[in-house]
N, C-alpha and C. Protein backbone atom coordinates (compact mmCIF):
# COMPACT_ATOMS: atom_id res chain seq x y z
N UNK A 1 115.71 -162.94 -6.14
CA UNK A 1 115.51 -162.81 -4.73
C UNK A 1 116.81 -162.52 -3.98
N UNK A 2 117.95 -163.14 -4.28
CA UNK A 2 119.20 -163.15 -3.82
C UNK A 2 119.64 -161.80 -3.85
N UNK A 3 119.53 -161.21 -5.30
CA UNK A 3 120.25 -159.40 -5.71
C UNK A 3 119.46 -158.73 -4.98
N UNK A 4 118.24 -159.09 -3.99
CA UNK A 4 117.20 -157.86 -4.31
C UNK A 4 117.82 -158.18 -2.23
N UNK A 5 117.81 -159.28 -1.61
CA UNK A 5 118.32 -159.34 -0.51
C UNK A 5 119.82 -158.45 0.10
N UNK A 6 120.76 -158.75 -1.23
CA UNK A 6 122.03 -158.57 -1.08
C UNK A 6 121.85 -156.65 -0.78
N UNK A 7 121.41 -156.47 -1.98
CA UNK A 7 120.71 -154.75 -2.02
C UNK A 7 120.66 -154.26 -1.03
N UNK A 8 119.24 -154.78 0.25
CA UNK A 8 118.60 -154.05 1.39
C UNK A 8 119.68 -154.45 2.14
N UNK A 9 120.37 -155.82 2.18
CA UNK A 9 121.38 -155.79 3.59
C UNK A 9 122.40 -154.38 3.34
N UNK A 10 123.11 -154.76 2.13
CA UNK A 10 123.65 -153.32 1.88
C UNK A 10 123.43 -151.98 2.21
N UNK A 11 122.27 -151.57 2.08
CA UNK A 11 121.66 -150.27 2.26
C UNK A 11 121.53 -150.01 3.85
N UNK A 12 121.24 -151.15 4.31
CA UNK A 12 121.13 -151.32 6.22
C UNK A 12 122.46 -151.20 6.57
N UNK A 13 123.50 -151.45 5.82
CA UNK A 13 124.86 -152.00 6.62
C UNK A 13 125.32 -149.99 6.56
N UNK A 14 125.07 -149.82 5.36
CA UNK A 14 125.73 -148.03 5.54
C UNK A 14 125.02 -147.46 5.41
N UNK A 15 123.66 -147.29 6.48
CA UNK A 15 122.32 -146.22 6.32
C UNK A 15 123.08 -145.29 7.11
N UNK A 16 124.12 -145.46 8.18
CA UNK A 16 124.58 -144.67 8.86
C UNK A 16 125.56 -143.41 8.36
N UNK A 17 125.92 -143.87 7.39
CA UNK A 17 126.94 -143.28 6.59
C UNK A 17 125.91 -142.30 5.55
N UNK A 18 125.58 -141.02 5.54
CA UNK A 18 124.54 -140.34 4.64
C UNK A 18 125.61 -140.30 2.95
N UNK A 19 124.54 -140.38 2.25
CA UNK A 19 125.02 -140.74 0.86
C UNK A 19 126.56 -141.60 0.18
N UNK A 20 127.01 -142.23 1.38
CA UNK A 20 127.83 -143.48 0.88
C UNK A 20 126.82 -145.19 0.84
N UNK A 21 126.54 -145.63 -0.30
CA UNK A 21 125.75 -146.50 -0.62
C UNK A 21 126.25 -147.97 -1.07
N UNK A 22 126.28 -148.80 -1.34
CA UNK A 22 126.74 -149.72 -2.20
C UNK A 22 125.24 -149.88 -3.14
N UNK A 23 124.62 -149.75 -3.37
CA UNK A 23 123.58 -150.21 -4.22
C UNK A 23 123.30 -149.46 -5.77
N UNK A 24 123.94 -148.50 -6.20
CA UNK A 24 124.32 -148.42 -7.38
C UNK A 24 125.39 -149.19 -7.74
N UNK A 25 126.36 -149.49 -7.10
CA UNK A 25 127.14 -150.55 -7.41
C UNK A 25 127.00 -151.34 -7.48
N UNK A 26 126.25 -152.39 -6.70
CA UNK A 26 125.65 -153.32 -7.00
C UNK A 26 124.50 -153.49 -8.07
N UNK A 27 123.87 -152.89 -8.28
CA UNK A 27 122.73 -153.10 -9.37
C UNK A 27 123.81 -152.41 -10.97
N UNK A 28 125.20 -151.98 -10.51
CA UNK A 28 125.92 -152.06 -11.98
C UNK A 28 126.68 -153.31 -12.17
N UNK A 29 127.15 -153.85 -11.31
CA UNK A 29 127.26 -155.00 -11.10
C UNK A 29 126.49 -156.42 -11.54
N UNK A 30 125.54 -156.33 -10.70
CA UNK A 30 124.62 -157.06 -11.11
C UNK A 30 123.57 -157.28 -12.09
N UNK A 31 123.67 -155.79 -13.13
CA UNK A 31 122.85 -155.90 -14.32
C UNK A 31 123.88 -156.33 -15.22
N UNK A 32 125.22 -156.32 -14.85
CA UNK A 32 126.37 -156.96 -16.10
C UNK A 32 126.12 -157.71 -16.25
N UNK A 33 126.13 -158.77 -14.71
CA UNK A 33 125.34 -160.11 -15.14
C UNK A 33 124.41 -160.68 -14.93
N UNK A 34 123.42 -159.85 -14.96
CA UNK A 34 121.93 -160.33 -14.98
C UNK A 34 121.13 -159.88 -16.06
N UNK A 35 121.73 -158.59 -16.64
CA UNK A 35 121.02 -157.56 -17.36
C UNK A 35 119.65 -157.17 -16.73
N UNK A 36 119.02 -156.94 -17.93
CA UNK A 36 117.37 -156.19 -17.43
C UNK A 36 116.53 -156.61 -16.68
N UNK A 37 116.69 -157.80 -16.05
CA UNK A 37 115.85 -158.59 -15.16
C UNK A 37 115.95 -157.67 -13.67
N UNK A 38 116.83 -156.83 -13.52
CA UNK A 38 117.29 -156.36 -12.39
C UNK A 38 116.31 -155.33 -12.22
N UNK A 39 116.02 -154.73 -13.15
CA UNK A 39 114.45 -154.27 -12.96
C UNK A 39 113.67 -154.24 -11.70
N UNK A 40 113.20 -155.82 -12.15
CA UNK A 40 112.42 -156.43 -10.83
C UNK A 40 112.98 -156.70 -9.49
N UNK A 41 114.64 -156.90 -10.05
CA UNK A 41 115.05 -156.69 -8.37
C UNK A 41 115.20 -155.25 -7.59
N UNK A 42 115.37 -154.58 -8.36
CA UNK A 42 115.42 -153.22 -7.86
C UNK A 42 113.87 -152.62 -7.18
N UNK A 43 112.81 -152.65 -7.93
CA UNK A 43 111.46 -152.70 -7.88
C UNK A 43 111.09 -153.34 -6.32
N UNK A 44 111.55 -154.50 -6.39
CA UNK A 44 111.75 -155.67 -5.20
C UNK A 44 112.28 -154.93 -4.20
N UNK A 45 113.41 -154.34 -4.32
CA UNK A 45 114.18 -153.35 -3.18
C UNK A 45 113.47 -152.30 -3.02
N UNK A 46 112.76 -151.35 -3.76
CA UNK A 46 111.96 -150.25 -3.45
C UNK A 46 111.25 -151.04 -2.36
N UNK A 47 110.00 -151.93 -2.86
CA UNK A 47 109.08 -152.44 -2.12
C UNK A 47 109.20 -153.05 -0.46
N UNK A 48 110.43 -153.07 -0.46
CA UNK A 48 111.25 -153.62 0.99
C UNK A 48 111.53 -152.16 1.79
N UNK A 49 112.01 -151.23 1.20
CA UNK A 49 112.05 -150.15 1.64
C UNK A 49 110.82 -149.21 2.14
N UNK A 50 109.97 -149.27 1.37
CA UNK A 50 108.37 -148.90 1.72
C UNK A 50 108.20 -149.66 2.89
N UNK A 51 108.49 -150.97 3.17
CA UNK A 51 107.89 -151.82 4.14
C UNK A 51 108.78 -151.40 5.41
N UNK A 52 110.05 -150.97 5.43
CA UNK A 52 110.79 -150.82 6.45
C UNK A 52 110.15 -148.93 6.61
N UNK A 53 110.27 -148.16 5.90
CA UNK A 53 110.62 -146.36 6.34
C UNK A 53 108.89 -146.42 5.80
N UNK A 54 108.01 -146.99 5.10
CA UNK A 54 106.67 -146.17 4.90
C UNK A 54 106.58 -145.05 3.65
N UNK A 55 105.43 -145.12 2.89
CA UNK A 55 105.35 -144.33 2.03
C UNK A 55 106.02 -142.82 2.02
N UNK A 56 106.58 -142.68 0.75
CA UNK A 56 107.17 -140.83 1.09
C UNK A 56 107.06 -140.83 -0.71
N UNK A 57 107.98 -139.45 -0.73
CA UNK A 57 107.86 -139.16 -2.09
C UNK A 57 109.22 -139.89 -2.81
N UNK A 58 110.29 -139.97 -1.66
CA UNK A 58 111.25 -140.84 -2.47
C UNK A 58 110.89 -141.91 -3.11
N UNK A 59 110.13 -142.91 -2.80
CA UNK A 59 109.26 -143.60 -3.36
C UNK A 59 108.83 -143.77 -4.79
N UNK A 60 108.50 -142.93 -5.23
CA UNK A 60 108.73 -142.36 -6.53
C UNK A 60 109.93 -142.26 -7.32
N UNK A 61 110.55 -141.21 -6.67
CA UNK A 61 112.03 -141.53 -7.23
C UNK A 61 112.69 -142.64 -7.51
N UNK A 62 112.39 -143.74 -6.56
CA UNK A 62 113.49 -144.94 -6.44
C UNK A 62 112.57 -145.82 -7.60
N UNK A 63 111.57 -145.54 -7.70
CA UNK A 63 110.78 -146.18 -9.27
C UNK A 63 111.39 -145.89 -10.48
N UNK A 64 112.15 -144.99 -10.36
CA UNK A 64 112.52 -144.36 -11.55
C UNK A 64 114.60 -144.53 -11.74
N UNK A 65 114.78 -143.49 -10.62
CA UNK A 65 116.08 -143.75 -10.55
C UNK A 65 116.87 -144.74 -10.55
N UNK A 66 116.45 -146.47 -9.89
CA UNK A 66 117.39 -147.12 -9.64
C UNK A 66 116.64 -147.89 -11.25
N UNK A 67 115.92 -148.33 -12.00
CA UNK A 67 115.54 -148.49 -13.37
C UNK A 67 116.38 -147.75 -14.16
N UNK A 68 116.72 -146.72 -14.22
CA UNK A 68 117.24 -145.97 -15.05
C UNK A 68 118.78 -146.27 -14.86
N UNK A 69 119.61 -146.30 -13.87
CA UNK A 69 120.46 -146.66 -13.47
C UNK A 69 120.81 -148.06 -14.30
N UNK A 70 119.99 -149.34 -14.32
CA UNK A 70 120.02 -150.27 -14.82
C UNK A 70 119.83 -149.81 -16.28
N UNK A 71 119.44 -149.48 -17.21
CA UNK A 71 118.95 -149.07 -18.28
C UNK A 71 120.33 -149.01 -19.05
N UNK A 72 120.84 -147.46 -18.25
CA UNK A 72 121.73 -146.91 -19.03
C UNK A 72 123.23 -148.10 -18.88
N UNK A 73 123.16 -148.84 -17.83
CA UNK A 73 124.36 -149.74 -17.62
C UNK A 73 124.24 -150.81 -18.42
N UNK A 74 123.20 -150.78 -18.84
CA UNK A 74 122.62 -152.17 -19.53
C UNK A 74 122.81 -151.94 -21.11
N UNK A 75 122.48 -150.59 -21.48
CA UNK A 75 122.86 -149.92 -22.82
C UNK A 75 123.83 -149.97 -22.99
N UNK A 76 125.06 -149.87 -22.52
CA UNK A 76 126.33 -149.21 -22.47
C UNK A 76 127.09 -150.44 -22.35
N UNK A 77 126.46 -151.82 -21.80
CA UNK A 77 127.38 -153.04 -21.44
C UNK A 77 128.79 -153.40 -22.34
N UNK A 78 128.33 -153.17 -23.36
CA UNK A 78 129.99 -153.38 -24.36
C UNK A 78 130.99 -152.56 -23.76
N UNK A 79 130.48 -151.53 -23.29
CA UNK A 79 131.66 -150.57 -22.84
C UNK A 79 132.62 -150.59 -21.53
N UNK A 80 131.11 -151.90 -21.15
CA UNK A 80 131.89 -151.98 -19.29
C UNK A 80 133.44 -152.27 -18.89
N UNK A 81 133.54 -151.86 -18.13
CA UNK A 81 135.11 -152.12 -17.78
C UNK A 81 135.19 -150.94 -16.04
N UNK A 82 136.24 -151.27 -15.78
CA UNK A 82 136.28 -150.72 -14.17
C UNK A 82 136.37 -148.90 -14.53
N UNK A 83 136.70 -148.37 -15.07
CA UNK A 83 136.99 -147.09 -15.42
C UNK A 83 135.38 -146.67 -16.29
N UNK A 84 134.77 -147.45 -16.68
CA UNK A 84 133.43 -147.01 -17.39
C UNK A 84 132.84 -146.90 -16.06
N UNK A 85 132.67 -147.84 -15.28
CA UNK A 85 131.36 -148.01 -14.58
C UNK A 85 131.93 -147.26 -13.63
N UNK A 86 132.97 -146.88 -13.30
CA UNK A 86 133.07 -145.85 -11.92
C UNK A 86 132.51 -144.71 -12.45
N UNK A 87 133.24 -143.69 -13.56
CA UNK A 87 132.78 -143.06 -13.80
C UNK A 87 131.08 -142.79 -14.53
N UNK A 88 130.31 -144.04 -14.57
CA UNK A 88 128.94 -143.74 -14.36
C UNK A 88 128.62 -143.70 -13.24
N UNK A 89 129.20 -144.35 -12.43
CA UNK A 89 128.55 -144.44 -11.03
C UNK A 89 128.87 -143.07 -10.50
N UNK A 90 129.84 -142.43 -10.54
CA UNK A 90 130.14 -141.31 -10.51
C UNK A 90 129.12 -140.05 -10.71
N UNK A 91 128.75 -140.00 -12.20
CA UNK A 91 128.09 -139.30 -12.14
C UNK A 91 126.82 -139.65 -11.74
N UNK A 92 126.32 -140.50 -11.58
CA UNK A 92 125.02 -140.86 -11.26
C UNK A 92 124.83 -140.64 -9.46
N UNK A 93 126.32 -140.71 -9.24
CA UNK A 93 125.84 -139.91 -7.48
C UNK A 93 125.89 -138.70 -8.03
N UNK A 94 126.57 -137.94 -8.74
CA UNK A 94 126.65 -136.24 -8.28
C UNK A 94 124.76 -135.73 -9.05
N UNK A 95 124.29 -136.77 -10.08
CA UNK A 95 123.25 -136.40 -10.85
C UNK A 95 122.06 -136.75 -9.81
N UNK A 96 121.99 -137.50 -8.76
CA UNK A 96 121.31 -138.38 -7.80
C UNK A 96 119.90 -137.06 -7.27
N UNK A 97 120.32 -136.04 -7.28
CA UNK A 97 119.32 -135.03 -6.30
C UNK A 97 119.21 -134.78 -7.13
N UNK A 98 119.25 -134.28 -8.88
CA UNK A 98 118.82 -133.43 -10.02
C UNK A 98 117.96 -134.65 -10.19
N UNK A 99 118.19 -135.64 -10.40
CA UNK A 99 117.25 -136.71 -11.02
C UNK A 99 115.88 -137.14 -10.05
N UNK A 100 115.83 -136.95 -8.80
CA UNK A 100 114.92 -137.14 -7.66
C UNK A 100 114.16 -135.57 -7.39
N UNK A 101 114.88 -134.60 -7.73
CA UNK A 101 114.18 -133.19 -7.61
C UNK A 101 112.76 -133.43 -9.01
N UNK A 102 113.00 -134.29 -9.88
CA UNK A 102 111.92 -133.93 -10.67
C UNK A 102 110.86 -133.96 -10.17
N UNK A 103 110.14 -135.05 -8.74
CA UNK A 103 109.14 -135.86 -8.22
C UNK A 103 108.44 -133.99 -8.14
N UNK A 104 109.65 -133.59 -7.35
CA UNK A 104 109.11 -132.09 -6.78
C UNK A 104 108.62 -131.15 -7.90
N UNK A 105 108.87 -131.38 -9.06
CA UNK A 105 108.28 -130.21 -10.17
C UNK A 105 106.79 -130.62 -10.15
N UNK A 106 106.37 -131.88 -10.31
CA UNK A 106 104.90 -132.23 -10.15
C UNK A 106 104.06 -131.71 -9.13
N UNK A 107 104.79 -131.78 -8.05
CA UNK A 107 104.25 -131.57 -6.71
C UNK A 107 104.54 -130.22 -6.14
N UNK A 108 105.41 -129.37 -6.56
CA UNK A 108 105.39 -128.00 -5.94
C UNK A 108 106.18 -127.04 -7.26
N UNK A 109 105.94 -127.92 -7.91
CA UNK A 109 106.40 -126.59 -9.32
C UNK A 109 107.86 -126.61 -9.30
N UNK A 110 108.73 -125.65 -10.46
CA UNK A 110 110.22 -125.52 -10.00
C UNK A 110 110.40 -124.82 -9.13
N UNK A 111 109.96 -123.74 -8.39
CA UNK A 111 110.11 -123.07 -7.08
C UNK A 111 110.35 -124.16 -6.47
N UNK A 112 110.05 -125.05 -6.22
CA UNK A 112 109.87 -126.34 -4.97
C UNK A 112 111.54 -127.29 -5.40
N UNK A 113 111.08 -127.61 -6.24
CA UNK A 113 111.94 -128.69 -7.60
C UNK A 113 113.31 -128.11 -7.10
N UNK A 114 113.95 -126.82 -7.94
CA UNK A 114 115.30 -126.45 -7.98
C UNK A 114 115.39 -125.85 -6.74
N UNK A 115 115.24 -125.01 -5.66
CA UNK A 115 116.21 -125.21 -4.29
C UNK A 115 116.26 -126.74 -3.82
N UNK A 116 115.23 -127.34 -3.76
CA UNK A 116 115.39 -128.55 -3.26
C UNK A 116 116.69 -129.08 -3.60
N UNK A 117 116.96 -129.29 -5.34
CA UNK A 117 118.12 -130.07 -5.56
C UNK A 117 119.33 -129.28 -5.15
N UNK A 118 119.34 -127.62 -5.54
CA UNK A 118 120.34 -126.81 -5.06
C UNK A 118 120.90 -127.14 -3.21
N UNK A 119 119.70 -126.86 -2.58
CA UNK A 119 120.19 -127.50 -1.19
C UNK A 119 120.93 -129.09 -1.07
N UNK A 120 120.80 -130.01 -1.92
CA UNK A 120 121.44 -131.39 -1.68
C UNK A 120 122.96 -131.72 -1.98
N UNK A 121 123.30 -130.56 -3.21
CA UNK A 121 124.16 -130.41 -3.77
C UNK A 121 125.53 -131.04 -3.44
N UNK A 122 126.17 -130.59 -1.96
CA UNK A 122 126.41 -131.22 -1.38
C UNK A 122 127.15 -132.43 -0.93
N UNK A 123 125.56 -132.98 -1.23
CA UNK A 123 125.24 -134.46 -0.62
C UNK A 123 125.53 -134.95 -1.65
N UNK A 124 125.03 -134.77 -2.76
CA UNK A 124 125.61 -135.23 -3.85
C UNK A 124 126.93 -135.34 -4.83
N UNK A 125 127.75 -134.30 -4.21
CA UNK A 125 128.85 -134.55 -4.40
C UNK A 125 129.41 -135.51 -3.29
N UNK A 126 129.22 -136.15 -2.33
CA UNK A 126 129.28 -136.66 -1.33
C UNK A 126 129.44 -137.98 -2.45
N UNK A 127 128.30 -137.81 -2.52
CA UNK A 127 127.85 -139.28 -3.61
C UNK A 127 128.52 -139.72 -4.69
N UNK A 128 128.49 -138.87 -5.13
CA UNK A 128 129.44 -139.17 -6.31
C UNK A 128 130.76 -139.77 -6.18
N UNK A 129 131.78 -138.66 -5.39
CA UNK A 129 132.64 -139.28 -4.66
C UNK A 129 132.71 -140.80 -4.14
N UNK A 130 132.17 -141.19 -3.76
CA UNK A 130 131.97 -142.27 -2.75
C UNK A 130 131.23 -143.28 -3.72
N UNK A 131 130.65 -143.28 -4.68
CA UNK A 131 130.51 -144.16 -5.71
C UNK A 131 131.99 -144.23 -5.93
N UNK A 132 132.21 -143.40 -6.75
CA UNK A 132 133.62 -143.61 -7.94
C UNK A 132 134.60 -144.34 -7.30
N UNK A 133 134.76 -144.42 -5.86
CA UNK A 133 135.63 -144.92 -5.04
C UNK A 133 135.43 -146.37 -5.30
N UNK A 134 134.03 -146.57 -4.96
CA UNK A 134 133.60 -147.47 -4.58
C UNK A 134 133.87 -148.62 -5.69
N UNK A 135 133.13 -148.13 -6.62
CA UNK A 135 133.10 -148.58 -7.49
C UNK A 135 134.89 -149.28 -8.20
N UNK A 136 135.94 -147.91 -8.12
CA UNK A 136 136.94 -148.15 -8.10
C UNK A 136 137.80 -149.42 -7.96
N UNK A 137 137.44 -149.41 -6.31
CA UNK A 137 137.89 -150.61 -5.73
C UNK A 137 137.03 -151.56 -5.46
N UNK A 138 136.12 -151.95 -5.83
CA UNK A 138 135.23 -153.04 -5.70
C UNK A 138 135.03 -153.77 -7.23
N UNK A 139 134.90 -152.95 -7.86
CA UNK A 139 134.78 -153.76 -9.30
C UNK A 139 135.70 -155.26 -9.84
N UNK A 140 136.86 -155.40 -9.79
CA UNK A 140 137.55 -156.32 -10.15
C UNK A 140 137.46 -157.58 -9.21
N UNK A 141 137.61 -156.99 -8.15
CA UNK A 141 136.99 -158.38 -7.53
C UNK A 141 135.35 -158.62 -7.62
N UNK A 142 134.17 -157.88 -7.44
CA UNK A 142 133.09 -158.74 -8.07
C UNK A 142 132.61 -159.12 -9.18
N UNK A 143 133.87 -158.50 -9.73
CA UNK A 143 133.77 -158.63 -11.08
C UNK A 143 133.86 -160.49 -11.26
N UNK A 144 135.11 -160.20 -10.86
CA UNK A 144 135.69 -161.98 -10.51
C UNK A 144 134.58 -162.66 -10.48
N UNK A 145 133.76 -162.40 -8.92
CA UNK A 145 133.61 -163.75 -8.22
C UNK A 145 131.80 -163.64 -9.01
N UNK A 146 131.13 -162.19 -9.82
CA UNK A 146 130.23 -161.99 -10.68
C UNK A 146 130.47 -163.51 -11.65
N UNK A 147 131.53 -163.40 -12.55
CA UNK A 147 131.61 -164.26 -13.48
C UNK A 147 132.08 -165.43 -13.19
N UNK A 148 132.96 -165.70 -12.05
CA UNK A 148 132.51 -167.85 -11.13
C UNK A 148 131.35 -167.81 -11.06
N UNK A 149 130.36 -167.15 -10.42
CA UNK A 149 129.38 -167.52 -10.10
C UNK A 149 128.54 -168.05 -11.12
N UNK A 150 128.23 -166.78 -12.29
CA UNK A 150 127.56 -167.33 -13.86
C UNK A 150 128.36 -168.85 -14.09
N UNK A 151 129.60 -169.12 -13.99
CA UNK A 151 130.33 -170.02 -14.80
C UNK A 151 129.76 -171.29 -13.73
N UNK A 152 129.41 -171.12 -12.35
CA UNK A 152 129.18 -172.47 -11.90
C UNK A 152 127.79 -172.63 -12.46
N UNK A 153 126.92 -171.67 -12.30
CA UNK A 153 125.78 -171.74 -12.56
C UNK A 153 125.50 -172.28 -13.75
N UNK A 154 125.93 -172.23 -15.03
CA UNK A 154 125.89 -172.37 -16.34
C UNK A 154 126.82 -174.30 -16.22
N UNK A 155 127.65 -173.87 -15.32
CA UNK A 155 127.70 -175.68 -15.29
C UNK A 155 127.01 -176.93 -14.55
N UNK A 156 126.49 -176.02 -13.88
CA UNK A 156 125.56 -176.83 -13.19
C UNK A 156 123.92 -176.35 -12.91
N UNK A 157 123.72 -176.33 -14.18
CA UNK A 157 121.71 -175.73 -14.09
C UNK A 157 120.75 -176.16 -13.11
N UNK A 158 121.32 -177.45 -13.00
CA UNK A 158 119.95 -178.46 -12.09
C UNK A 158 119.94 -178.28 -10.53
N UNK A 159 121.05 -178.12 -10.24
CA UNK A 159 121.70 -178.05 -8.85
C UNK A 159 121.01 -176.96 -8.15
């Protein structure tokens, strides 16, 4: 409940800012130390989002994309370190409109599908950027206060 809160405040705090996010960062973050359970928090965050903006086709996407996101971070965990996960986060903004253009091959064929992602292009380098940063400089410290937190938690279960 906590990851899936932290998420939407996030997403509210820089909706203003177009494709600078914290929430791939956070759900790389937070699947380090949560792993696959984040799933459901992410799922949890779609479902908050529907409730705030209303059904669309992103909708779809964010079923898929922010899961997958967790997946591959979750696969890869031995590898984590501040230079791994930027550069996934990295590419996972510049890949962000190729991976959400698929919704559109169902729904309007690749005619529809590829300008769509070609027009975002962009935006997605936008993204990317602005992950890798992000990620950059944010990692070591939540990294930190990621693993106090497990360590109080693990010392104190009942509490």
């Amino acid at each position: 409940g906590m990851t899936t809160a932290i998420l939407e405040v996030s997403k509210k705090v820089l909706e203003a800012v177009p494709n600078v996010e914290l929430v791939s960062f956070l759900l790389i973050m937070f699947t380090l130390a949560f792993g696959l359970k984040m799933i459901f928090s992410a799922t949890a965050f779609t479902i908050l989002e529907i409730a705030w903006h209303g059904l669309h086709s992103w909708v779809i996407m964010y079923l898929y994309v922010w899961p997958l996101l967790i997946l591959v971070i979750w696969l890869f965990r031995k590898h984590a370190n501040v230079w791994f996960c930027s550069f996934v986060s990295a590419i996972y903004g510049l890949s962000f409109g190729a991976l959400c253009s698929i919704v559109y091959i169902f729904i309007g064929g690749p005619y529809m599908a590829f300008p769509w992602w070609v027009a975002g292009i962009p935006w997605d380098i936008v993204h990317g950027v602005s992950n890798f940063i992000i990620c950059l400089v944010l990692y070591r410290p939540i990294d930190l206060a990621m693993k106090r937190i497990l360590q109080m938690i693990e010392n104190n279960p009942g509490e």
